[in-house]
Protein backbone atom coordinates (compact mmCIF):
# COMPACT_ATOMS: atom_id res chain seq x y z
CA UNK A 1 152.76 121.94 -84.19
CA UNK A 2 150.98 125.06 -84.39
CA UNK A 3 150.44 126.93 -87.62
CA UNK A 4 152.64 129.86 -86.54
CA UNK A 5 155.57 127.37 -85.46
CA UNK A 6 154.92 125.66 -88.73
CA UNK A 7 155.57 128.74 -90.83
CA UNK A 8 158.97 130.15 -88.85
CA UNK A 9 160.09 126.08 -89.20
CA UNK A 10 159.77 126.97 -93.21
CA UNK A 11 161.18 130.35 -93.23
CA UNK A 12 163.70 129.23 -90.87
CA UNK A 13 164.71 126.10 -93.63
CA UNK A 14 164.25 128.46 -96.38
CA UNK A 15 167.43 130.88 -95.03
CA UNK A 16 169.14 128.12 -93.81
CA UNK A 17 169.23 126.84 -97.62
CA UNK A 18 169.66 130.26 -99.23
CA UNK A 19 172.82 130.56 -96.65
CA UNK A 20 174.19 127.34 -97.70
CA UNK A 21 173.86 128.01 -101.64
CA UNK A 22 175.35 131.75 -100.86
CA UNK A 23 178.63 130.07 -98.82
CA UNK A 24 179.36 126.98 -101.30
CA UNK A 25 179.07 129.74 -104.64
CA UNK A 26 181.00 132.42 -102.11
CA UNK A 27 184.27 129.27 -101.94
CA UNK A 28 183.45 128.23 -106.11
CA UNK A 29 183.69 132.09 -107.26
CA UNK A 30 186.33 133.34 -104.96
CA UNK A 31 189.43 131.44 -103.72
CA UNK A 32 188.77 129.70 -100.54
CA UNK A 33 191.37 131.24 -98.62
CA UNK A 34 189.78 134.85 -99.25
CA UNK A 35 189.25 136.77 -96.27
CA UNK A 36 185.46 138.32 -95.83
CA UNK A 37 187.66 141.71 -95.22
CA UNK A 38 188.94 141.35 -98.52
CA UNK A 39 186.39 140.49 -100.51
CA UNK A 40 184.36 143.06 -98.77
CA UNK A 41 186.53 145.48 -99.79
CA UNK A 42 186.16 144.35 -103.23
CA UNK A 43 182.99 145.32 -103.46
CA UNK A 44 183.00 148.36 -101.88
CA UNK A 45 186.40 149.79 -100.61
CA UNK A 46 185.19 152.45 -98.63
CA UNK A 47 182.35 149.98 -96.89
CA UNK A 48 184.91 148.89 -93.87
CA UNK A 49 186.06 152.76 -93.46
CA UNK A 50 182.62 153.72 -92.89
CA UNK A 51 181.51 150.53 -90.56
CA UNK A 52 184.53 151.34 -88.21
CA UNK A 53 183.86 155.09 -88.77
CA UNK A 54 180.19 154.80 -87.33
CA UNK A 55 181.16 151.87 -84.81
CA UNK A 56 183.40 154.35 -83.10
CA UNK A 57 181.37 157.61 -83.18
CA UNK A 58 178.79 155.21 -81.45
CA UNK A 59 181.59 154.72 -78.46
CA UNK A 60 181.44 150.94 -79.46
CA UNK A 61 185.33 150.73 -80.83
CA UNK A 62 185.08 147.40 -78.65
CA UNK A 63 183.03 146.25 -81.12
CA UNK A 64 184.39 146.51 -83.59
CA UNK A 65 187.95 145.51 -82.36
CA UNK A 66 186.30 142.41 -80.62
CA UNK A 67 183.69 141.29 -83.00
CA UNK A 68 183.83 143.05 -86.50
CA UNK A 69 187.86 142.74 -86.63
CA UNK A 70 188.16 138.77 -85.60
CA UNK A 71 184.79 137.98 -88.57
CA UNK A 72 186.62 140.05 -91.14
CA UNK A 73 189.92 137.89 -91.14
CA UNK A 74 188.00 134.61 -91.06
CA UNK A 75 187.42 132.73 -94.72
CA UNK A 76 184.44 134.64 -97.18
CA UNK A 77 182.17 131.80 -96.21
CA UNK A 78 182.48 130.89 -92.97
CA UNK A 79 180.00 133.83 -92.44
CA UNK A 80 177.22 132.46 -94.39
CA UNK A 81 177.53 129.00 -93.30
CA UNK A 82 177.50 129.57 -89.68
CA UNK A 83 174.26 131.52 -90.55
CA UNK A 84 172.50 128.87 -92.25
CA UNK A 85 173.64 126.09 -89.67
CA UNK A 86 171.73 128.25 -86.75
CA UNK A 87 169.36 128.84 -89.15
CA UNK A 88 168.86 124.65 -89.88
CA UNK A 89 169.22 124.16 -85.91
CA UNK A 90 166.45 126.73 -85.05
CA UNK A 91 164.16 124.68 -87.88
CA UNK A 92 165.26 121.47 -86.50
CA UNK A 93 164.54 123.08 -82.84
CA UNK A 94 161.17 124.59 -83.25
CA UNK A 95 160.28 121.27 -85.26
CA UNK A 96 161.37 118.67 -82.89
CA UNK A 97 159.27 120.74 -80.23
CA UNK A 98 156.21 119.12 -78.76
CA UNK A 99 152.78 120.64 -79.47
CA UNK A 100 151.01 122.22 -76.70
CA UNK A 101 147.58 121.77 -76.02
CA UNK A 102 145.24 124.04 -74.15
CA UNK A 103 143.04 121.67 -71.74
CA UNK A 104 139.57 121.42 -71.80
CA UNK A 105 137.46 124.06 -70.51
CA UNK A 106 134.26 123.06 -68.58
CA UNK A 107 131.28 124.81 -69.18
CA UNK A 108 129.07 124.94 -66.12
């Protein structure tokens, strides 16, 4: 494993971790059946307004109907803990990878 593989397998394990910590406190503090839309909203109620606002001005209203709409109605932490399980998987994958080796160069 190459330095520079070596470092995005740490950063890589680092997120996944801070993910992990942010969904497990995310279903302690709030209830567990709180939507990300709503707790979103708690935070900032005028945040979704101005995310669908911008989405459509961009003439990508499918995105946010297909994408935004479906995330915002799933559980506060489902978000954060699919993040830090790609996160883990990309460590995992980049680790598990076989190091490459330049061959030999003749001099001659």
């Amino acid at each position: 494993m190459t330095l520079r593989s070596s470092i995005s397998v740490r950063v890589l394990m680092v997120l996944s971790a801070a993910f992990l910590v942010a969904a497990f406190g995310m279903a302690l503090l709030l209830s567990p059946g709180t939507s990300l839309g709503a707790a979103l909203a708690r935070v900032d109620h005028q945040l979704l307004v101005n995310l669908q606002d911008t989405l459509r001005g961009a003439s990508l209203g499918w995105l946010w109907t297909g994408l935004v709409l479906p995330l915002l109605a799933r559980p506060n932490w489902l978000l954060p803990l699919t993040v830090a399980v790609l996160c883990g998987g990309g460590a995992f994958s980049l680790a598990s990878r076989p190091a490459t080796t330049r061959p030999h160069r003749r001099q001659g």
